[in-house]
Protein backbone atom coordinates (compact mmCIF):
# COMPACT_ATOMS: atom_id res chain seq x y z
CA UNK A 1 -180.43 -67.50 25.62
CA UNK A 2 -179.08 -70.97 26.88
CA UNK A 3 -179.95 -72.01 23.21
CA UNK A 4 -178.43 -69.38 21.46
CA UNK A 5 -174.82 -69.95 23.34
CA UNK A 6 -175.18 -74.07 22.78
CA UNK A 7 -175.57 -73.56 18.97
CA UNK A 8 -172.97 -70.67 18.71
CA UNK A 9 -170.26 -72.91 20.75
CA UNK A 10 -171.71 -76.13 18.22
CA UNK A 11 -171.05 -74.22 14.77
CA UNK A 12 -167.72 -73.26 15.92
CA UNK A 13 -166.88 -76.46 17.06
CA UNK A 14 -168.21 -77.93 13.39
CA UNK A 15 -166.39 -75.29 11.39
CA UNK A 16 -163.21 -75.76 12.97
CA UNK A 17 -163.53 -79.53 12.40
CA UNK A 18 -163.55 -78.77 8.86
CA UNK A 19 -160.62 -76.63 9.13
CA UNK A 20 -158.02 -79.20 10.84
CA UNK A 21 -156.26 -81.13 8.22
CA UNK A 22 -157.33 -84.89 8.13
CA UNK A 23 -154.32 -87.15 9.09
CA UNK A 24 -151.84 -87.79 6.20
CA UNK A 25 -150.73 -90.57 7.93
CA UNK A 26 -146.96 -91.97 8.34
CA UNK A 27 -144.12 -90.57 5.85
CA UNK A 28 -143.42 -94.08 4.50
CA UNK A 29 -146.10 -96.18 3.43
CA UNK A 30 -144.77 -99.94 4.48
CA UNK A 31 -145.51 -102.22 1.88
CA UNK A 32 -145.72 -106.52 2.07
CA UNK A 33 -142.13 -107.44 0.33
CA UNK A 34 -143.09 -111.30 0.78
CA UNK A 35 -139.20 -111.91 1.70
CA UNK A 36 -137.24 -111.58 4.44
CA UNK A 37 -133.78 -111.30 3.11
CA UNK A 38 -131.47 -108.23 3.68
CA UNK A 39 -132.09 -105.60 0.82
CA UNK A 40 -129.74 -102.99 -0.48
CA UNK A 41 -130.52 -102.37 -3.86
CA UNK A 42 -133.68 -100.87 -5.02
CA UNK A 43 -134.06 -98.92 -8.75
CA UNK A 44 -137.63 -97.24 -9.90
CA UNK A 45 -138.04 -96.89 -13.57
CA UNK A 46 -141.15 -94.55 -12.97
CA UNK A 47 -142.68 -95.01 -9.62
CA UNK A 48 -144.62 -98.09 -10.93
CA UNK A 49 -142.13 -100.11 -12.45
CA UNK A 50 -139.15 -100.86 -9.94
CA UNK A 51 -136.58 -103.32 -8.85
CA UNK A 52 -134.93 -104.31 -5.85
CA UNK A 53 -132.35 -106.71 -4.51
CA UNK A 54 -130.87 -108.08 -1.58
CA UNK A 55 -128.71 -111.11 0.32
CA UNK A 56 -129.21 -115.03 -0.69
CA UNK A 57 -129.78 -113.99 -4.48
CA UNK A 58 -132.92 -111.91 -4.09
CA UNK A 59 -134.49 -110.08 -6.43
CA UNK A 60 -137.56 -108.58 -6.69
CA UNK A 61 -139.59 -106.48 -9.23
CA UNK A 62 -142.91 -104.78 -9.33
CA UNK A 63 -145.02 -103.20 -12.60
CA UNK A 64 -147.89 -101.57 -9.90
CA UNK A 65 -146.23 -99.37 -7.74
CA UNK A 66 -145.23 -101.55 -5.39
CA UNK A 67 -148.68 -103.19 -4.49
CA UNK A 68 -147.41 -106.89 -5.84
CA UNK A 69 -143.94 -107.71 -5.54
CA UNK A 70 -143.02 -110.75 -7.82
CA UNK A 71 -139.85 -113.13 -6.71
CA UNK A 72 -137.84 -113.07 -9.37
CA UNK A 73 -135.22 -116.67 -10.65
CA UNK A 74 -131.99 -116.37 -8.76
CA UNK A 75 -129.05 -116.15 -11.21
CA UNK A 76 -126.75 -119.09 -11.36
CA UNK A 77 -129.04 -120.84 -9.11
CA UNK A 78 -128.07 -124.36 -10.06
CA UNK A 79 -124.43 -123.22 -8.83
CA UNK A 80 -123.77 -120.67 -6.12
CA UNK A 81 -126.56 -118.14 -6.93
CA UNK A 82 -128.34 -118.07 -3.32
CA UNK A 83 -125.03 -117.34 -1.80
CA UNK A 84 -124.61 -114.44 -3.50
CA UNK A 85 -125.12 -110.93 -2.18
CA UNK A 86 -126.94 -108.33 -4.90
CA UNK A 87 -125.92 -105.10 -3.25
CA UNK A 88 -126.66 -103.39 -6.76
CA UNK A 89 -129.65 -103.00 -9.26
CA UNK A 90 -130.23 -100.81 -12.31
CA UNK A 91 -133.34 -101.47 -14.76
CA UNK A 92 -135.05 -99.98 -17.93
CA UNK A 93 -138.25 -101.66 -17.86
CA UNK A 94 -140.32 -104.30 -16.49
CA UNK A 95 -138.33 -106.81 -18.44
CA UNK A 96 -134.60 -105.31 -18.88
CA UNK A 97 -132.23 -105.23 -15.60
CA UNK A 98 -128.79 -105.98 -14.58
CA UNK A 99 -128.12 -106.43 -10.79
CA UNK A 100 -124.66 -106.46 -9.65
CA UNK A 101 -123.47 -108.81 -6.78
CA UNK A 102 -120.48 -107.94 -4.31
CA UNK A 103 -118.27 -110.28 -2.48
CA UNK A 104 -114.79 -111.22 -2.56
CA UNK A 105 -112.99 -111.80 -5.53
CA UNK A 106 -115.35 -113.95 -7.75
CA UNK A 107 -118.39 -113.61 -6.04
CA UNK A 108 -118.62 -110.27 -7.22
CA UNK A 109 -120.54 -110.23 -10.49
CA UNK A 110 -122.98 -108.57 -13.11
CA UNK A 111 -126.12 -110.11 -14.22
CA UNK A 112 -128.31 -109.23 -17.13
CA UNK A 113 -131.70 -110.43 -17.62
CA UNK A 114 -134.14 -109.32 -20.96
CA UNK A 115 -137.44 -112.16 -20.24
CA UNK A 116 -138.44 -110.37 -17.14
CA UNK A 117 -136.17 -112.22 -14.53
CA UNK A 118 -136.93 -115.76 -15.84
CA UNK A 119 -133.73 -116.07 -16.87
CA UNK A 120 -130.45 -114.10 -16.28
CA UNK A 121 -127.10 -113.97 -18.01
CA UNK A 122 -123.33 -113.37 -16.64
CA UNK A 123 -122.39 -110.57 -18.28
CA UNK A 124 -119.41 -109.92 -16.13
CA UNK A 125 -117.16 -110.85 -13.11
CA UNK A 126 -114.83 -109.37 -11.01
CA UNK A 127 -111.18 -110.25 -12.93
CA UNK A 128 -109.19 -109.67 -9.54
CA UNK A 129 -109.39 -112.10 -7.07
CA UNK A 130 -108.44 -109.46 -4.27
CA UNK A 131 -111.29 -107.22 -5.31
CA UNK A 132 -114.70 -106.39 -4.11
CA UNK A 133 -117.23 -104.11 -6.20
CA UNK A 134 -118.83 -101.39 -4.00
CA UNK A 135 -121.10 -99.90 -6.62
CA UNK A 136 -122.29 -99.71 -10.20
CA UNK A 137 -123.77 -97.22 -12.97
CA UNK A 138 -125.39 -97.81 -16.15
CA UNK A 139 -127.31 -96.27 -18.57
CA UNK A 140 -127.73 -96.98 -22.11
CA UNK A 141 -124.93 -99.11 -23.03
CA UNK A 142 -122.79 -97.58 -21.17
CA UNK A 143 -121.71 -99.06 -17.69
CA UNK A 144 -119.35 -98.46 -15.27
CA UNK A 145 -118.69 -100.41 -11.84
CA UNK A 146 -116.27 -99.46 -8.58
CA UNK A 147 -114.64 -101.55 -6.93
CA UNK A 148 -112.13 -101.45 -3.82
CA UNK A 149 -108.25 -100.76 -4.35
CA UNK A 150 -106.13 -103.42 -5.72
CA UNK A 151 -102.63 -102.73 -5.90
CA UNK A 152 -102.79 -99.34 -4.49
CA UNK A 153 -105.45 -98.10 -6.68
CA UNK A 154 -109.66 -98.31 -6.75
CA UNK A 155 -110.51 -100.63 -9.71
CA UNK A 156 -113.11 -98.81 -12.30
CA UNK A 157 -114.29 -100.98 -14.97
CA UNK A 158 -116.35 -99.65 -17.93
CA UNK A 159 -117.91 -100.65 -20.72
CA UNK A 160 -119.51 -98.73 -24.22
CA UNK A 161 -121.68 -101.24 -25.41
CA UNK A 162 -123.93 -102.76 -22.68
CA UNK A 163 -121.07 -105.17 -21.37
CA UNK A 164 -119.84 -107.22 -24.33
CA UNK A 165 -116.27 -105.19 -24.09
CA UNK A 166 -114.69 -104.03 -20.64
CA UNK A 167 -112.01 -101.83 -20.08
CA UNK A 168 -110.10 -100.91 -17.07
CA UNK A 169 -109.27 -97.89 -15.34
CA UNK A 170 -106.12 -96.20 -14.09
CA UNK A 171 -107.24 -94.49 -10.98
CA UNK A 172 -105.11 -92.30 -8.26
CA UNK A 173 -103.10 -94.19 -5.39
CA UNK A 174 -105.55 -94.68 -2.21
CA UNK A 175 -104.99 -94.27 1.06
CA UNK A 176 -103.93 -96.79 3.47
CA UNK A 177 -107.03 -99.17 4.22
CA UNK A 178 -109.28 -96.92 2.12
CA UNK A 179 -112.23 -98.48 0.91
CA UNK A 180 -115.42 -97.37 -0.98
CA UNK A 181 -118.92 -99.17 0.57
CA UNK A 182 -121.52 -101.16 -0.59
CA UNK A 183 -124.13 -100.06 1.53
CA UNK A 184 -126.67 -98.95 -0.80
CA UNK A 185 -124.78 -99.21 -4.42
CA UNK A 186 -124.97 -95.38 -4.13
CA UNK A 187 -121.36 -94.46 -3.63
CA UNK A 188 -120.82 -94.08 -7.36
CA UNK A 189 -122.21 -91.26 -8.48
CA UNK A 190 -122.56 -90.98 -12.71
CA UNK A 191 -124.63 -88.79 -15.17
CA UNK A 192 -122.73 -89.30 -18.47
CA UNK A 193 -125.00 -87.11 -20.50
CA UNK A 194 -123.20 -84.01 -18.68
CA UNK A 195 -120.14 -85.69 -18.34
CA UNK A 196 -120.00 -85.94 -14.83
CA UNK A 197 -118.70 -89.08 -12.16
CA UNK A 198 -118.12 -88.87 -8.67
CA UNK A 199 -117.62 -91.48 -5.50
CA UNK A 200 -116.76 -91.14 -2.18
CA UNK A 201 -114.84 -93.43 -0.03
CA UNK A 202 -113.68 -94.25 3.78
CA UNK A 203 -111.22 -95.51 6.11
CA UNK A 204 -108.63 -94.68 9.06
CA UNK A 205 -106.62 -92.93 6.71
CA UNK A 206 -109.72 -90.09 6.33
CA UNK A 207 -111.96 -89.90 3.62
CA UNK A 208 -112.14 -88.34 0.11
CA UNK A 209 -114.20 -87.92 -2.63
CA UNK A 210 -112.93 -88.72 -6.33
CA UNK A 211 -113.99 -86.55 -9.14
CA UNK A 212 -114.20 -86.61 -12.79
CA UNK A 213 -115.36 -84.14 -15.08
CA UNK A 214 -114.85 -84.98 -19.17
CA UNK A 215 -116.34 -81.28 -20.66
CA UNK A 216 -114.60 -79.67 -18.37
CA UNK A 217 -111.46 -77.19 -18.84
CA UNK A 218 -110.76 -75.42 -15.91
CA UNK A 219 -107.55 -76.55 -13.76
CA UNK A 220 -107.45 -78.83 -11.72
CA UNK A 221 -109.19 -81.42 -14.65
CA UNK A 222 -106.94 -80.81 -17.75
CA UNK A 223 -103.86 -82.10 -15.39
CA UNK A 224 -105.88 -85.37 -14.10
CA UNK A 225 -108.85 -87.18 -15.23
CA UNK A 226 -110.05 -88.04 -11.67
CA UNK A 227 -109.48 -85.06 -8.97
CA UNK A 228 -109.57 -86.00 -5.27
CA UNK A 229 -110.58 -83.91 -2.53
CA UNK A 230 -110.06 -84.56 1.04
CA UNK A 231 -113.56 -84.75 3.68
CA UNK A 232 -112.75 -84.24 6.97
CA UNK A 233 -115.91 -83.84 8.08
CA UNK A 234 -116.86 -87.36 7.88
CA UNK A 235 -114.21 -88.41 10.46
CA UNK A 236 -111.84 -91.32 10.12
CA UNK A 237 -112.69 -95.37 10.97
CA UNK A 238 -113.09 -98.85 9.77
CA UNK A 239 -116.53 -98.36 9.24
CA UNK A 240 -116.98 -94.29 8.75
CA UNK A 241 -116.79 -92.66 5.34
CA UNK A 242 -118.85 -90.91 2.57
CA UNK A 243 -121.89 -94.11 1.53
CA UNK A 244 -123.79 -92.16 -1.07
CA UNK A 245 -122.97 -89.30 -3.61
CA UNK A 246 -126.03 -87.87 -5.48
CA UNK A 247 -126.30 -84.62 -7.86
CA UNK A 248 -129.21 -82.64 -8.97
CA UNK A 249 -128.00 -81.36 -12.42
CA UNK A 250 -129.37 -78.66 -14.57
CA UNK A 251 -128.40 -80.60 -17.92
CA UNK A 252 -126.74 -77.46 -18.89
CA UNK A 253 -122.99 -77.96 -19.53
CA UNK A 254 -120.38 -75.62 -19.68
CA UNK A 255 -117.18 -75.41 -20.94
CA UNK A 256 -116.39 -75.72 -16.69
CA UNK A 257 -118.73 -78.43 -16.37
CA UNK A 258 -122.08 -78.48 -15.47
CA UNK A 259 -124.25 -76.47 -13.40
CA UNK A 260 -125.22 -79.22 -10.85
CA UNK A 261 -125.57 -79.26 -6.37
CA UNK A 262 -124.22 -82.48 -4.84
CA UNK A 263 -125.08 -83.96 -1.79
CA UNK A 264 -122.71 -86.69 0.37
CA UNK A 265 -123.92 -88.48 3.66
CA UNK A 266 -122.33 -91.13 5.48
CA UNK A 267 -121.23 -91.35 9.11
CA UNK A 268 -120.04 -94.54 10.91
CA UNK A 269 -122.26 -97.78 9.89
CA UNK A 270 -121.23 -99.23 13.70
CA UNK A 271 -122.17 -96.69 15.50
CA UNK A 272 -125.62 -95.83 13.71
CA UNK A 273 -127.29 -93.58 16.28
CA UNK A 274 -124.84 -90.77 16.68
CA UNK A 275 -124.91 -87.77 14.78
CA UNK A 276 -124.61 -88.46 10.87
CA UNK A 277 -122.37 -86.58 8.62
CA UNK A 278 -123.16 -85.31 5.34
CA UNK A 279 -121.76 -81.87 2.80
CA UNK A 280 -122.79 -80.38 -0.22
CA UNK A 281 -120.98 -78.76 -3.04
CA UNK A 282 -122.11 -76.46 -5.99
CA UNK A 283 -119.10 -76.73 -7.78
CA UNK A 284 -117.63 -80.17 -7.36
CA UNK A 285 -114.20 -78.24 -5.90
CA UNK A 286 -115.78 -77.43 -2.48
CA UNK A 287 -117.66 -78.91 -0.28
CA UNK A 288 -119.09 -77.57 2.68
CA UNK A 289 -120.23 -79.58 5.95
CA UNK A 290 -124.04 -79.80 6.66
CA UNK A 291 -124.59 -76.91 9.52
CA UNK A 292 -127.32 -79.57 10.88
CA UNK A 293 -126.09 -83.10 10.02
CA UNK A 294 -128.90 -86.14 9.42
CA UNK A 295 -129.81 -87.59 13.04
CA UNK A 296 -127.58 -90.34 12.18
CA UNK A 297 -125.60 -92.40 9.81
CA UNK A 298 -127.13 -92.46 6.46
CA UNK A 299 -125.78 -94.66 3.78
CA UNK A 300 -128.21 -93.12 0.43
CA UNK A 301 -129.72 -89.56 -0.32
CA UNK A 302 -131.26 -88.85 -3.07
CA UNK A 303 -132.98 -85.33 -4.69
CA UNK A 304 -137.38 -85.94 -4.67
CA UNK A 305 -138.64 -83.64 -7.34
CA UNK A 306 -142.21 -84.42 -5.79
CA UNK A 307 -141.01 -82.47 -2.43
CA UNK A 308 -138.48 -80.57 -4.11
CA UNK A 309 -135.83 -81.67 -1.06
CA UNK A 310 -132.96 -84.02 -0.43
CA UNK A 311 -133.62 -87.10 1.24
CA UNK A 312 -130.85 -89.21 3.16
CA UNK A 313 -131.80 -92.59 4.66
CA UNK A 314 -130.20 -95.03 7.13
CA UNK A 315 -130.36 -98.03 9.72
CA UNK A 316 -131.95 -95.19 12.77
CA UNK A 317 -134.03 -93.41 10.04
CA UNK A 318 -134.58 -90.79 7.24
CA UNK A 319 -134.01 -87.26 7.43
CA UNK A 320 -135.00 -84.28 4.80
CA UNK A 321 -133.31 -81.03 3.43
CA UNK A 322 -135.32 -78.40 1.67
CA UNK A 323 -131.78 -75.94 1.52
CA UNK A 324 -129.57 -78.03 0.03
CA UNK A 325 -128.07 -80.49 2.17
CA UNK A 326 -127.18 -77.30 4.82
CA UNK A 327 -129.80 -78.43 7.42
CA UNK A 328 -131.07 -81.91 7.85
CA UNK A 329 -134.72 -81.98 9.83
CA UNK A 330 -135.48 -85.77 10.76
CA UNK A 331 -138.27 -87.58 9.07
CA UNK A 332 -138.83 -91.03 11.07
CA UNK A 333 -136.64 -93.54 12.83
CA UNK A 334 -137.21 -96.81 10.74
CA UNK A 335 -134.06 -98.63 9.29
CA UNK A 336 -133.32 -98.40 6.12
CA UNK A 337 -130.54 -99.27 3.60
CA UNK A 338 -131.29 -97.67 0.01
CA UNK A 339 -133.09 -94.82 -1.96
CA UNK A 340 -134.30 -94.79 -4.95
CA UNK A 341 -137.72 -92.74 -4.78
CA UNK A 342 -140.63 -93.20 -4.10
CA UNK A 343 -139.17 -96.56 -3.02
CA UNK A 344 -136.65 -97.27 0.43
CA UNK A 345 -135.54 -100.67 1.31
CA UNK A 346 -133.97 -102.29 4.19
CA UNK A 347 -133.14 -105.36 6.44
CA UNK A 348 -135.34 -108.38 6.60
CA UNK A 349 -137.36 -107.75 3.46
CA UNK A 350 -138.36 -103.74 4.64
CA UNK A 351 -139.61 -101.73 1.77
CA UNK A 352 -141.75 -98.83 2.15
CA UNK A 353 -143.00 -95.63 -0.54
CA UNK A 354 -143.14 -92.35 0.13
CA UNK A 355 -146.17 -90.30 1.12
CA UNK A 356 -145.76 -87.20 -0.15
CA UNK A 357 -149.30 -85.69 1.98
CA UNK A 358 -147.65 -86.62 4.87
CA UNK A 359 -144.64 -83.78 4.13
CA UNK A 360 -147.40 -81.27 2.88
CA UNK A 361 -148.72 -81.69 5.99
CA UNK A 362 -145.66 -80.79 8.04
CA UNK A 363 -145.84 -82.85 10.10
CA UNK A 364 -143.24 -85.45 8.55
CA UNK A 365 -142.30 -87.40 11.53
CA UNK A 366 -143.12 -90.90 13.03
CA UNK A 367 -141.44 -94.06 14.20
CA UNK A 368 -141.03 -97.90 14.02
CA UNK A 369 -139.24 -100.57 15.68
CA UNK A 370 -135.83 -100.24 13.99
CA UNK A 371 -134.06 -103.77 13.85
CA UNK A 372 -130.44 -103.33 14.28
CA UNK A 373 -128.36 -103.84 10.93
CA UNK A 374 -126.14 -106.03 9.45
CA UNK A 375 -122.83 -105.00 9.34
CA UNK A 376 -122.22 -102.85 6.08
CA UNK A 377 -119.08 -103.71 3.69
C-alpha cells in the first residue's frame, strides 16, 4: 500500500512539473552596447537592422538584431563632432541614416550618411541661433524637424526632397516658457501617407498638443493648418509636459481624417518616480486622461504589434496598456530614455530588446538598478 501512495504522490508531482510554464525570463533582454555614453535615439528598420544614438557624437548600428553593435565615425569629428548631442535617429537600411543633433543654436544639426556610417554629410543646421531642435521625422524624402519657439512661435522646418531644399513654417503663438523636449526625439509625431502630424509640448504656462491634419475637412482644420488643444492633465513645470506622441493608424483616410488612436505620456523628468501622466484620443479633438497613469514619468510610447499593446518607457521603468492607453500595468523598473521596438535605450550605453514570452507569460514584471538620469532638455 505504502508503494502504491509513493508512486501516486510521484506521478502527480511529475505531471504537474510538466504543466508549470518554464521561466520566460526578464521582459527586456539587456544587450552589451560596448559604450557608455547617454543614448536617446534608437530607430529599428526591422528588428534586425537598427540604429541608435546618444551624447559625445555616438552612434551606433546593428544588421543582427542587436547581438553586435558596431561604433559608427562621429560626424564632423575633425571639428566639434564629439561635443555634439544626437538626441535623434531615423534610418532605411543598414547603410542609409540621418541622425539629428540638438543643442543651442548651431549645435543643432542633421547628418546624412549613405556608406554605412563611414562617412556622414551636413545636410542641415539650425538657421536660428536662439533655437534648439526637440525632434525630427522623415520618411522618403520628405523630412520635417521641431524645434523650440523663436520669436513667439515653435520653428518647423521641412523639406520635399531628402534635405537639398528647406522651408519654414508659420506655426501658432506659444505660451510663455513653452517648450517641446528632446527626451527621446518622440515628441513629433508624423505619418504623411495619411496626412497626419502631431507634437506635444510643456512648460509653466500648461501644456498642449499641436495638431495638423492635411485630408481633413471638418472645422476646426479648414480655419488653421495646426489646431492646438490644451492638456491639463499633464500638470504645469519647467520640466513637466507631453515627451512622446505616437498613433496607431488604420491607413484608411477619410474625408475627416484618418481613423487612427493616439497615445501621449510625459510627466515631470525631475521628479521621475511619482505618478506619470499620459491620455489617449480617437479622434485627434479629445483626449482623455489615462484612468491608471504609467508608474512614472515616461518620455516614449510606442504601439508593439507583437503584443498588440502600448508601451511607454522612462528613467524608473516601462509600463504596458492592452486598452488603449486607459490603464497602464507596470512592466519593470529599469531606466530608460527611448522606444523604438523591439529595441529601448538609455543612460550610460543601456540598450535592451524585448521578450515577448516573458508578456505571454503574464508575468511581465522585474527590476534593475536604475541609475538616476541626466537632466532631460
Amino acid at each position: 500500500m505504502r508503494g502504491f501512495w509513493l508512486t501516486l504522490l510521484l506521478t502527480a508531482a511529475a505531471l504537474a512539473g510538466a504543466q508549470s510554464p518554464t521561466p520566460a525570463g526578464p521582459p527586456w533582454r539587456m544587450l552589451n552596447s560596448g559604450t557608455t555614453a547617454g543614448l536617446r535615439g534608437v530607430f529599428s528598420v526591422d528588428g534586425a537592422v537598427a540604429w541608435v544614438s546618444g551624447t559625445g557624437g555616438t552612434v551606433l548600428e546593428t544588421s543582427d538584431g542587436g547581438e553586435h553593435w558596431r561604433k559608427c565615425a562621429v560626424p564632423d569629428a575633425i571639428s566639434d563632432g564629439a561635443t555634439l548631442d544626437f538626441r535623434g535617429v531615423r534610418a532605411w537600411d543598414a547603410r542609409t541614416a540621418l541622425v539629428m543633433a540638438s543643442g543651442p543654436g548651431t549645435k543643432s544639426r542633421l547628418y546624412k550618411t549613405v556608406d554605412g556610417c563611414k562617412t556622414w554629410k551636413l545636410v542641415f543646421g539650425n538657421p536660428d541661433q536662439d533655437g534648439f531642435w526637440d525632434a525630427f521625422s522623415a520618411s522618403g524624402d520628405k523630412i520635417s524637424i521641431l524645434g523650440d519657439p523663436v520669436a513667439g512661435s515653435f520653428t518647423m522646418e521641412d523639406s520635399e526632397d531628402g534635405g537639398r531644399r528647406w522651408k519654414s513654417e508659420k506655426l501658432p503663438p506659444s505660451l510663455r516658457s513653452e517648450g517641446a523636449f528632446a527626451a527621446s526625439n518622440s515628441a513629433l509625431f508624423a505619418d504623411w501617407k495619411d496626412g497626419i502630424e502631431l507634437f506635444g509640448t510643456g512648460g509653466p504656462g500648461g501644456v498642449r498638443i499641436f495638431t495638423r491634419c492635411d485630408p481633413c475637412t471638418k472645422r476646426p482644420f479648414d480655419r488653421d493648418r495646426w489646431f492646438v488643444q490644451p492638456l491639463p492633465v499633464f500638470g504645469r513645470g519647467e520640466s513637466a509636459g507631453i515627451f512622446s506622441v505616437a498613433g496607431r493608424l488604420s491607413g484608411a483616410a477619410r474625408r475627416s481624417g484618418p481613423s487612427a488612436v493616439y497615445v501621449a505620456v510625459g510627466g515631470d523628468y525631475s521628479k521621475p518616480d511619482e505618478a506619470g501622466a499620459a491620455a489617449y484620443s480617437r479622434k485627434w479633438l479629445g483626449w482623455t486622461a489615462s484612468a491608471q497613469p504609467p508608474h512614472g514619468y515616461r518620455s516614449s510610447v510606442q504601439w508593439s504589434k507583437v503584443l498588440h499593446a502600448w508601451i511607454a518607457a522612462g528613467t524608473n521603468g516601462s509600463d504596458i496598456s492592452r486598452d488603449e492607453g486607459k490603464t497602464w500595468q507596470p512592466v519593470d523598473d529599469g531606466n530608460w530614455n527611448a522606444l523604438s521596438l523591439p529595441f529601448v535605450v538609455g543612460p550610460r550605453g543601456r540598450i535592451a530588446r524585448l521578450n515577448p514570452a516573458a508578456f505571454r507569460s503574464g508575468e511581465p514584471g522585474g527590476s534593475e538598478d536604475s541609475a538616476k538620469p541626466a537632466p532631460a532638455r
